[in-house]
N, C-alpha and C. Protein backbone atom coordinates (compact mmCIF):
# COMPACT_ATOMS: atom_id res chain seq x y z
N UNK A 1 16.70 -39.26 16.66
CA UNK A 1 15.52 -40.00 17.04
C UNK A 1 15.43 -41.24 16.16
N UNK A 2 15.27 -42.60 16.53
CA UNK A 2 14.96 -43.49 16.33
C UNK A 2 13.76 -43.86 15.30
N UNK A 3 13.35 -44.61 14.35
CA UNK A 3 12.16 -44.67 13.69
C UNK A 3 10.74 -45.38 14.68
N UNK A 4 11.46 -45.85 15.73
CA UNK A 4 10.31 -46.35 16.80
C UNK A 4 9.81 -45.37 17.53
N UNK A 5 11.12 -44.27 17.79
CA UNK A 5 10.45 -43.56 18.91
C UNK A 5 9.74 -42.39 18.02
N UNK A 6 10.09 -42.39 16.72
CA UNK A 6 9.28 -41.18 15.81
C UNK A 6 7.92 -41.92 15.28
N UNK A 7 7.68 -42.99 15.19
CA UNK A 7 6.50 -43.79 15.00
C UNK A 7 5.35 -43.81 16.77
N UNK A 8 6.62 -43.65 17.66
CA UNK A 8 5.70 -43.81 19.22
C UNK A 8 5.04 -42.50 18.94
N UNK A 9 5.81 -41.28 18.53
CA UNK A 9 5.41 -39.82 18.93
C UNK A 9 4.34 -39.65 17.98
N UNK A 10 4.40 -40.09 16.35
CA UNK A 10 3.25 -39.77 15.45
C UNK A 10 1.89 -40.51 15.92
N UNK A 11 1.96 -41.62 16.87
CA UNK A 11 0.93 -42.46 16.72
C UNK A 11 0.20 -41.42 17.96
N UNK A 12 1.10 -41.07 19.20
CA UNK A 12 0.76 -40.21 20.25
C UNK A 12 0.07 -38.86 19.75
N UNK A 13 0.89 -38.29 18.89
CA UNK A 13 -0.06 -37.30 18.22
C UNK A 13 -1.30 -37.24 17.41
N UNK A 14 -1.36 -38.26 16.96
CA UNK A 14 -2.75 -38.86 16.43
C UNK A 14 -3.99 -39.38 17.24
N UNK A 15 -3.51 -39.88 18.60
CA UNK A 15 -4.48 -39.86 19.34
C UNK A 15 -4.94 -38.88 20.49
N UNK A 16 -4.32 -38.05 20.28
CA UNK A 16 -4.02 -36.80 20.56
C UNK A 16 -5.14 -36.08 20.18
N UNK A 17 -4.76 -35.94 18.90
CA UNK A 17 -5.86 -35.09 17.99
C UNK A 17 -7.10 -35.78 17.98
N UNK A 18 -7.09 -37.00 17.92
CA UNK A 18 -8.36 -37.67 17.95
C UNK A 18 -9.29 -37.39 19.24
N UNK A 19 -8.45 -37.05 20.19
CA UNK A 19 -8.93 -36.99 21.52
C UNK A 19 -9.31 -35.87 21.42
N UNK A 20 -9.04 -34.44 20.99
CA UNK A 20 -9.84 -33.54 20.78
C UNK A 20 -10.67 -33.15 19.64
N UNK A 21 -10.85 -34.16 19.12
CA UNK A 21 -12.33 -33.68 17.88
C UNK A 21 -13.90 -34.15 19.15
N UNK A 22 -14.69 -33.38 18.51
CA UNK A 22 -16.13 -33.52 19.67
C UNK A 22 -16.69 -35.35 19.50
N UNK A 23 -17.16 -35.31 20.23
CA UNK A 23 -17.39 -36.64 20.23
C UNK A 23 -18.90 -36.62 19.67
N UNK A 24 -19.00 -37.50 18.64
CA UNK A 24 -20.40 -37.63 17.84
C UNK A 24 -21.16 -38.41 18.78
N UNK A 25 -22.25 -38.32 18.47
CA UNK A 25 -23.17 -39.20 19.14
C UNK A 25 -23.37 -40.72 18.26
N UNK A 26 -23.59 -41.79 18.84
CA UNK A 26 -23.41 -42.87 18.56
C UNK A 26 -24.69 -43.64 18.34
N UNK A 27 -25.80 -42.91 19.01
CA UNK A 27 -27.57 -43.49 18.77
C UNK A 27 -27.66 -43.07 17.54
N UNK A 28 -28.68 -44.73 17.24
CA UNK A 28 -28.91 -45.07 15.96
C UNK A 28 -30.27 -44.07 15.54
N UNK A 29 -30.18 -43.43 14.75
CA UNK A 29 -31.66 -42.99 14.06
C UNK A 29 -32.74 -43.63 14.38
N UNK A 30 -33.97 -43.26 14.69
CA UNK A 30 -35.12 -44.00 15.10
C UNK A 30 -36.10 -44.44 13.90
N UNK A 31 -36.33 -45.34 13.88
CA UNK A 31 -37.03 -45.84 12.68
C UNK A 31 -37.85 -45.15 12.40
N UNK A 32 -38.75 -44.64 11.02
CA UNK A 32 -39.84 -44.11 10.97
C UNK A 32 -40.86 -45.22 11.24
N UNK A 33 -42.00 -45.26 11.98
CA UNK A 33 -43.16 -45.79 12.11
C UNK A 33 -43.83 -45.78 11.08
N UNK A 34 -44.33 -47.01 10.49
CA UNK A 34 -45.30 -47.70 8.99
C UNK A 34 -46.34 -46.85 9.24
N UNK A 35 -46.71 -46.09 8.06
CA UNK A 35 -47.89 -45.34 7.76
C UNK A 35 -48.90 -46.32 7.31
N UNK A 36 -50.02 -46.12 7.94
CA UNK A 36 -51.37 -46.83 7.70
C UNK A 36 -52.60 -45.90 7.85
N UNK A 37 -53.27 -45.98 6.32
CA UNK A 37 -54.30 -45.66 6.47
C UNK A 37 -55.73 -45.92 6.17
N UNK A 38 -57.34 -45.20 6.41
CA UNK A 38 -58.30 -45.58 6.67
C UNK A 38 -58.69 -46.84 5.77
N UNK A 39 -58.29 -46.61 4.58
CA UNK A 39 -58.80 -47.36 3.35
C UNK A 39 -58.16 -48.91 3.53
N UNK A 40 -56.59 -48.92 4.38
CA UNK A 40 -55.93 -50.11 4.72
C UNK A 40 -56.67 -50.87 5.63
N UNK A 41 -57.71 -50.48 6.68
CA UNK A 41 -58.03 -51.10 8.07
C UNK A 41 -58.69 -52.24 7.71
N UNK A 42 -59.88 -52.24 7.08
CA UNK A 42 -60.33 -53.65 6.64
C UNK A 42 -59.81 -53.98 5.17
N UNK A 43 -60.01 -55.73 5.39
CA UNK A 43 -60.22 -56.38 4.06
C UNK A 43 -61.76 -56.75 3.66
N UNK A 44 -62.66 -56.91 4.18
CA UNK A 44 -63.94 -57.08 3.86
C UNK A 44 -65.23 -56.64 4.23
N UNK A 45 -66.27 -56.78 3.83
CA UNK A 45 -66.94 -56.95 4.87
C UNK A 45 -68.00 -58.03 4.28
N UNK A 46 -67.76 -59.21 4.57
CA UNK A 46 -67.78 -60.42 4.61
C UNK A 46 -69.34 -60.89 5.63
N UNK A 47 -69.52 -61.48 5.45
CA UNK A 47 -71.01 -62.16 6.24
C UNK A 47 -70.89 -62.20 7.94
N UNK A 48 -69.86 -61.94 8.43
CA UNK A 48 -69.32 -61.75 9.66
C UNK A 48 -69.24 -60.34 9.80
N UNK A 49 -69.56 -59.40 9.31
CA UNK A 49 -68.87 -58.45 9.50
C UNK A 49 -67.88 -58.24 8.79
N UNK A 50 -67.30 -56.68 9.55
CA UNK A 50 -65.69 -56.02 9.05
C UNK A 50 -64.73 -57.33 9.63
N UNK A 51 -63.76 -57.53 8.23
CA UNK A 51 -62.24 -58.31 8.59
C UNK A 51 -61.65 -57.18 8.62
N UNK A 52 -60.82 -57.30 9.60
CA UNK A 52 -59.21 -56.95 9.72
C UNK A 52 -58.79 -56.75 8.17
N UNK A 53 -57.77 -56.04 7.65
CA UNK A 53 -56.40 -56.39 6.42
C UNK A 53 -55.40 -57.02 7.40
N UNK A 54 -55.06 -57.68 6.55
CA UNK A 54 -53.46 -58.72 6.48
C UNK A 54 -52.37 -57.37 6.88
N UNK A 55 -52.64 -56.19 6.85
CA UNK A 55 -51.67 -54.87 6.98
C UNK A 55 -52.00 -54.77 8.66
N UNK A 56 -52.90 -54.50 8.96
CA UNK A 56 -53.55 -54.60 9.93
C UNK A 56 -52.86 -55.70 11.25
N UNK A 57 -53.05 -56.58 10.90
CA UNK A 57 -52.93 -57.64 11.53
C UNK A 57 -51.26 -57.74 11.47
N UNK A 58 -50.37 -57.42 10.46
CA UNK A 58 -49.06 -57.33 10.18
C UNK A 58 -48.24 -56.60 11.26
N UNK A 59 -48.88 -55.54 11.44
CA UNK A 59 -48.53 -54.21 11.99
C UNK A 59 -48.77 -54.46 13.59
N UNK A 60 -50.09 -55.11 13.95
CA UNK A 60 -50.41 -55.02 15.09
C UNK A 60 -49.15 -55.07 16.58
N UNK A 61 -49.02 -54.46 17.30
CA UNK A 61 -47.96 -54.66 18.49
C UNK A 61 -46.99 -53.50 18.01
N UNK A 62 -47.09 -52.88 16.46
CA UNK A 62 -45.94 -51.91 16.26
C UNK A 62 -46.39 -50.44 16.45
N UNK A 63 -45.17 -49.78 15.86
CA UNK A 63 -45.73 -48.00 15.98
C UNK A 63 -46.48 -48.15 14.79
N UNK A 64 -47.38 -46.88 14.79
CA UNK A 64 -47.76 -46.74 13.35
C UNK A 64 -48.09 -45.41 13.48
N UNK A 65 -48.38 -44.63 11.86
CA UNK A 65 -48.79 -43.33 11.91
C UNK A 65 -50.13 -43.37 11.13
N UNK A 66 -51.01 -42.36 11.33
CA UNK A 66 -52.11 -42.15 10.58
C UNK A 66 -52.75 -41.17 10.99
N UNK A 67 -52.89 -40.79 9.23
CA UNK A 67 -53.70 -39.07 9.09
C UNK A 67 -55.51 -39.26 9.43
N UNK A 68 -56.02 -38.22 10.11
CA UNK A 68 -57.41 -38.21 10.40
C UNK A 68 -57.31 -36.71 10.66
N UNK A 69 -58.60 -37.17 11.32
CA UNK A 69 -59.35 -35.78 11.87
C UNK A 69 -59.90 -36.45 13.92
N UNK A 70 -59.64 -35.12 14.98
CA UNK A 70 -59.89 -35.95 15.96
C UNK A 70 -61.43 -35.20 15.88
N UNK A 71 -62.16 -36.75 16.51
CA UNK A 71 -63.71 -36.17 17.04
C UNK A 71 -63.78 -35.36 18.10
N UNK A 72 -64.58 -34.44 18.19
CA UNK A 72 -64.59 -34.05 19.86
C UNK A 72 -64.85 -34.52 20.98
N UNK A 73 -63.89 -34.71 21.93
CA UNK A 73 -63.41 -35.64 23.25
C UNK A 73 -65.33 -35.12 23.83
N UNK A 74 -65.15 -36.15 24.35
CA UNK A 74 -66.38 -36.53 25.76
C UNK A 74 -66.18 -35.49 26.86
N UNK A 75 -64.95 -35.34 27.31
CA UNK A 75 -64.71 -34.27 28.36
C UNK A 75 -63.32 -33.80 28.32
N UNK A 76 -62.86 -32.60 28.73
CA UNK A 76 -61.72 -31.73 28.24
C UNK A 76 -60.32 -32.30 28.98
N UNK A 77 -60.63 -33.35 30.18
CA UNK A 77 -59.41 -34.34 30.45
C UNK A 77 -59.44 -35.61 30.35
N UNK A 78 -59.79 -35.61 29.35
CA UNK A 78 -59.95 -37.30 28.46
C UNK A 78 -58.11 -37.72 28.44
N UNK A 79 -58.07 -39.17 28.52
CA UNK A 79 -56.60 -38.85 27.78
C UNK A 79 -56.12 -40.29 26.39
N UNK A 80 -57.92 -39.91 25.82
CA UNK A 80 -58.03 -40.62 24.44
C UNK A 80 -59.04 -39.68 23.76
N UNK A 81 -58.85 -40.55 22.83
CA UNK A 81 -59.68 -39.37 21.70
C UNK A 81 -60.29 -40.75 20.32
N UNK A 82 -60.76 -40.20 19.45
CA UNK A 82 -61.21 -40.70 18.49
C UNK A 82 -61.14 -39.98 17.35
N UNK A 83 -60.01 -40.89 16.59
CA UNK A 83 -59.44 -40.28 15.21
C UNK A 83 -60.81 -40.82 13.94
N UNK A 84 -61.03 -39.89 13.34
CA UNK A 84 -61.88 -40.41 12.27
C UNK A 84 -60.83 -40.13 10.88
N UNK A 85 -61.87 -40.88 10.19
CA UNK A 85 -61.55 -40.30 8.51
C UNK A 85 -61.61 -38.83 7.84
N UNK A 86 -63.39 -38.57 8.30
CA UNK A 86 -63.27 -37.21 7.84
C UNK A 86 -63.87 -36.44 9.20
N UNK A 87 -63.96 -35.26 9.17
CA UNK A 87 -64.12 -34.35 10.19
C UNK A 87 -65.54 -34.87 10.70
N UNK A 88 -65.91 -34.90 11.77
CA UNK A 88 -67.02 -35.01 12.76
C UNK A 88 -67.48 -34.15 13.86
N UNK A 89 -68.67 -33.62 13.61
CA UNK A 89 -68.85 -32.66 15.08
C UNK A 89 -69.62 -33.41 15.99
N UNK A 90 -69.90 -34.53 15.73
CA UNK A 90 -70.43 -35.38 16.98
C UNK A 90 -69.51 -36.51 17.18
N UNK A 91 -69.35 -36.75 18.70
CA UNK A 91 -68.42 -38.10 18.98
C UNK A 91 -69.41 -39.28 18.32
N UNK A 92 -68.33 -40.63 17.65
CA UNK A 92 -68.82 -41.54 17.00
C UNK A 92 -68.82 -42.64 17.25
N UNK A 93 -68.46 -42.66 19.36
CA UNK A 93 -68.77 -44.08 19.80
C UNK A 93 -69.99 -44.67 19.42
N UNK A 94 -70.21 -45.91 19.41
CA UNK A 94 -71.10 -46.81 19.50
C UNK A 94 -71.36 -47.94 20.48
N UNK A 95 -72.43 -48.12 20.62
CA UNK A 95 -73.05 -48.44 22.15
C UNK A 95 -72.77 -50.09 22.09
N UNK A 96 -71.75 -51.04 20.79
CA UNK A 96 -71.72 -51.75 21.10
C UNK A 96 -70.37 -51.99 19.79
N UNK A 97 -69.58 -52.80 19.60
CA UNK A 97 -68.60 -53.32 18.93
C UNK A 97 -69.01 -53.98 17.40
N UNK A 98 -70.75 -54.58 17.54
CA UNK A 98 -70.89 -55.21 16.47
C UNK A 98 -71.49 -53.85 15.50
N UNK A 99 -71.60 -52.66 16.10
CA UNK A 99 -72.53 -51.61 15.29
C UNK A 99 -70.76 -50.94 14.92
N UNK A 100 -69.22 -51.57 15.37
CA UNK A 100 -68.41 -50.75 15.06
C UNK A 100 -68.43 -50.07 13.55
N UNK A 101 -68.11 -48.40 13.52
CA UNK A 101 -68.08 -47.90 12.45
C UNK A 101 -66.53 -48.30 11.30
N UNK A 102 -66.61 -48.29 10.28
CA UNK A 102 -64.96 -48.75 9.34
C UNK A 102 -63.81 -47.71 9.51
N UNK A 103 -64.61 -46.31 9.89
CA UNK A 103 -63.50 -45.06 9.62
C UNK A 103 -63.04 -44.19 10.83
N UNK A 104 -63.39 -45.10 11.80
CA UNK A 104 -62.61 -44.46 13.17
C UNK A 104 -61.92 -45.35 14.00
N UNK A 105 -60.99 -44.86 14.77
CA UNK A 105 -60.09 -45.50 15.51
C UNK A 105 -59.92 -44.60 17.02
N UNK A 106 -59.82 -45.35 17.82
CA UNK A 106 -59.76 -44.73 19.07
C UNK A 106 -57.31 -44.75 19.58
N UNK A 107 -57.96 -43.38 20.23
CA UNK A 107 -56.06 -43.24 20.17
C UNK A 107 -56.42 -42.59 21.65
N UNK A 108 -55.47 -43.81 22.44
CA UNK A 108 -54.93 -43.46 23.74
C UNK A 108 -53.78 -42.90 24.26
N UNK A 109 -54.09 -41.75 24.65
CA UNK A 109 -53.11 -40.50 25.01
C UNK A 109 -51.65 -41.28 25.63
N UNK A 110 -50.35 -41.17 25.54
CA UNK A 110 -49.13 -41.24 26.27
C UNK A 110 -49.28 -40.72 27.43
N UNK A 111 -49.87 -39.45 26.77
CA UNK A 111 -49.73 -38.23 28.35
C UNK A 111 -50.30 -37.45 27.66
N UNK A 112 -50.88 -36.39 28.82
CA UNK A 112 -52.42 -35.24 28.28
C UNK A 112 -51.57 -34.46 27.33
N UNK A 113 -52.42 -33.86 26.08
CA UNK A 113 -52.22 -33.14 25.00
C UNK A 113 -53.38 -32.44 25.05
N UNK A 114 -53.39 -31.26 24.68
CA UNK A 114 -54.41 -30.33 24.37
C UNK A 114 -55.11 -30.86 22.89
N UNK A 115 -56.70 -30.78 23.22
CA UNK A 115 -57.43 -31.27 22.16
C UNK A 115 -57.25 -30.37 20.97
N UNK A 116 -57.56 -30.47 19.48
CA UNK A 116 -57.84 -29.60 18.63
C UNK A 116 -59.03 -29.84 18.05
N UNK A 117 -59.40 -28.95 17.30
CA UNK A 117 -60.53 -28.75 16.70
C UNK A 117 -61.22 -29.62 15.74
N UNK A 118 -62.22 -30.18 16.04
CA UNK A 118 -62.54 -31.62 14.83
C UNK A 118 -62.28 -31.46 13.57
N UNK A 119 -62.27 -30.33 12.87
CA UNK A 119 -61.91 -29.97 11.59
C UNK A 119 -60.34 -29.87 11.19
N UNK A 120 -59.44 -30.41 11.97
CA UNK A 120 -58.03 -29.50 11.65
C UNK A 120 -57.72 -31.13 11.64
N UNK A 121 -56.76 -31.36 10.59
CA UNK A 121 -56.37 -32.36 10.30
C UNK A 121 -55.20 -32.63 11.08
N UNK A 122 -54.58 -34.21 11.39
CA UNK A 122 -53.89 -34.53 12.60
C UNK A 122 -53.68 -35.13 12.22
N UNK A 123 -51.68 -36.04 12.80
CA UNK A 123 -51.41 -37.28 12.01
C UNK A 123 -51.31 -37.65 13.74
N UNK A 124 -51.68 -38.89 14.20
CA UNK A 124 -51.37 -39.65 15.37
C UNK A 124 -50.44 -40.75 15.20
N UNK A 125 -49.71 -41.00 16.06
CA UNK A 125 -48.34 -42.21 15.90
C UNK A 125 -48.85 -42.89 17.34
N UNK A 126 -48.79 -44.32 17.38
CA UNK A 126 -48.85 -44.95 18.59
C UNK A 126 -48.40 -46.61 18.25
N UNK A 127 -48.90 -47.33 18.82
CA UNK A 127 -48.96 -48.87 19.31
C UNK A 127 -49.75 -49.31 18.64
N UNK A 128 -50.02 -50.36 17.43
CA UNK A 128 -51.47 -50.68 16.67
C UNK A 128 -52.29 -51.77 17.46
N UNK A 129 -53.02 -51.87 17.66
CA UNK A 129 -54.00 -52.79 18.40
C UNK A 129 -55.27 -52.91 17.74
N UNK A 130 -55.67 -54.60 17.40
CA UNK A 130 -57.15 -54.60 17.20
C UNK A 130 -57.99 -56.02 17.74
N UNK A 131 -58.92 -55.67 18.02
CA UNK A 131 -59.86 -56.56 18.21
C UNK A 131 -60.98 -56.32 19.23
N UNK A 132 -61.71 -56.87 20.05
CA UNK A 132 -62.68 -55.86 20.74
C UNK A 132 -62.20 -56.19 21.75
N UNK A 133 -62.12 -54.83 23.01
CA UNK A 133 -61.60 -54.21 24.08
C UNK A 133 -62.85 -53.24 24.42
N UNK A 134 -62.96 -53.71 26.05
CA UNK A 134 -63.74 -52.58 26.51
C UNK A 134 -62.77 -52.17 27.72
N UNK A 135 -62.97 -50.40 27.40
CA UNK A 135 -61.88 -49.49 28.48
C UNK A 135 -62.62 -50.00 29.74
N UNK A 136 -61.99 -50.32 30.60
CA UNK A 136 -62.72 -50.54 31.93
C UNK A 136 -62.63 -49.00 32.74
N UNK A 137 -62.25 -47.92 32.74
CA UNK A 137 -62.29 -46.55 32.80
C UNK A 137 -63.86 -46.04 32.63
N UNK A 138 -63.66 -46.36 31.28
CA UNK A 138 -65.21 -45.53 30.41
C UNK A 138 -66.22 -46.75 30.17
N UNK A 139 -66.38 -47.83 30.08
CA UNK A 139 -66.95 -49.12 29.42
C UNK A 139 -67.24 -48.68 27.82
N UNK A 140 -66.61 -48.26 27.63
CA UNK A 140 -66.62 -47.78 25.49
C UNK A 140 -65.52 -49.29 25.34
N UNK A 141 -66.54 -49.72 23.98
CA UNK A 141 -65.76 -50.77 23.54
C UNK A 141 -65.24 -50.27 21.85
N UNK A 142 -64.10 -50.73 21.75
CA UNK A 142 -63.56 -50.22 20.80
C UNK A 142 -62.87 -51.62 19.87
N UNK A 143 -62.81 -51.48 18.65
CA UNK A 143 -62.37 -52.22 17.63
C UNK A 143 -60.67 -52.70 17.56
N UNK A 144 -60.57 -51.21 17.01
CA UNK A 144 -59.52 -51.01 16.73
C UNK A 144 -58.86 -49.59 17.70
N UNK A 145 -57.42 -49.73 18.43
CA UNK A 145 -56.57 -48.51 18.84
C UNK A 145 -55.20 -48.18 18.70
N UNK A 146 -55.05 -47.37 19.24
CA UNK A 146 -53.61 -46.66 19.20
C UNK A 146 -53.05 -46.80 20.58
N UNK A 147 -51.92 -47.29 21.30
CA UNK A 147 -51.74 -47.35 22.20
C UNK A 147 -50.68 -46.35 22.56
N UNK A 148 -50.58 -45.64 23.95
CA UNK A 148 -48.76 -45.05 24.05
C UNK A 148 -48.85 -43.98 22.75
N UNK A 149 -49.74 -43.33 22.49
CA UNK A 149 -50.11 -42.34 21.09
C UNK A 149 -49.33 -40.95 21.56
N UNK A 150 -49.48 -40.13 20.23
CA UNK A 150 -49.24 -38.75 20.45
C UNK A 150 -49.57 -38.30 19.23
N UNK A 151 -50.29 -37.08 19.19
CA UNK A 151 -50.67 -36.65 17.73
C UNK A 151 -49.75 -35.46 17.43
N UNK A 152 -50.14 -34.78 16.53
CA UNK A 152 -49.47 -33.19 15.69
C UNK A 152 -50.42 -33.16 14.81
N UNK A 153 -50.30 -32.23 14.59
CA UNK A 153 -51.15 -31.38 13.50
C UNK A 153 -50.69 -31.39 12.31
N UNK A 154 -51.17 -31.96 11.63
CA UNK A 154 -50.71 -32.44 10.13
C UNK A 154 -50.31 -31.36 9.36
């Protein structure tokens, strides 16, 4: 045998073998989503009202995660909710945007999830959004949301 045709056969056997190892998967890891929380949402509260943070405003259009507590939904096929700071047994809409509270955020469902209990702590991941929005669904106007969300139980 020739050194070409023993170089054809090693290279053949090498792709050979290569051809039977499993084939890995090639998708890239998914980024973790920027954790933001209650204490980050404003920078002031300034003669205007609550400002935005510069984090806030940074973030806006991305994923994000954040630990709360959910309030208890309005009705049992809601497919938003209202994340607070600390646990609440009454929902904490407000009847107008300028009375908005600093420590809640409204999070709009992906797709229906079973509610949990206002006391059981929850991390939600979604879409960051702020500024005032009224749901044309519910007419609740909201500050700040979560868009495309999904929670777990912290």
């Amino acid at each position: 045998m020739t050194d070409d045709s023993r170089m054809f056969f090693d290279r053949r056997r090498m792709l050979c073998a290569l051809a039977a190892l499993p084939i890995l998967p090639l998708a890239r890891p998914a980024l973790a989503a920027e954790t933001l929380g209650f204490g980050e949402l404003y920078k002031s509260f300034g003669v205007l009202g609550l400002e935005f943070s510069d984090k806030v405003k940074r973030l806006t259009g991305q994923e994000i995660t954040i630990k709360g507590f959910m309030a208890p939904p309005l009705k049992a096929e809601a497919n938003f909710f209202v994340l607070t700071e600390i646990p609440m047994s009454l929902c904490p809409f407000c009847s107008s945007d300028a009375d908005w509270p600093d420590n809640i955020l409204v999070v709009y469902l992906a797709r229906k999830q079973t509610f949990v209990q206002f006391n059981a702590p929850i991390e939600a991941q979604g879409i960051l959004e702020y500024g005032s929005w009224t749901d044309p669904d519910t007419g609740f106007v909201s500050q700040l949301r979560l868009r495309e969300a999904a929670f777990d139980t912290a």
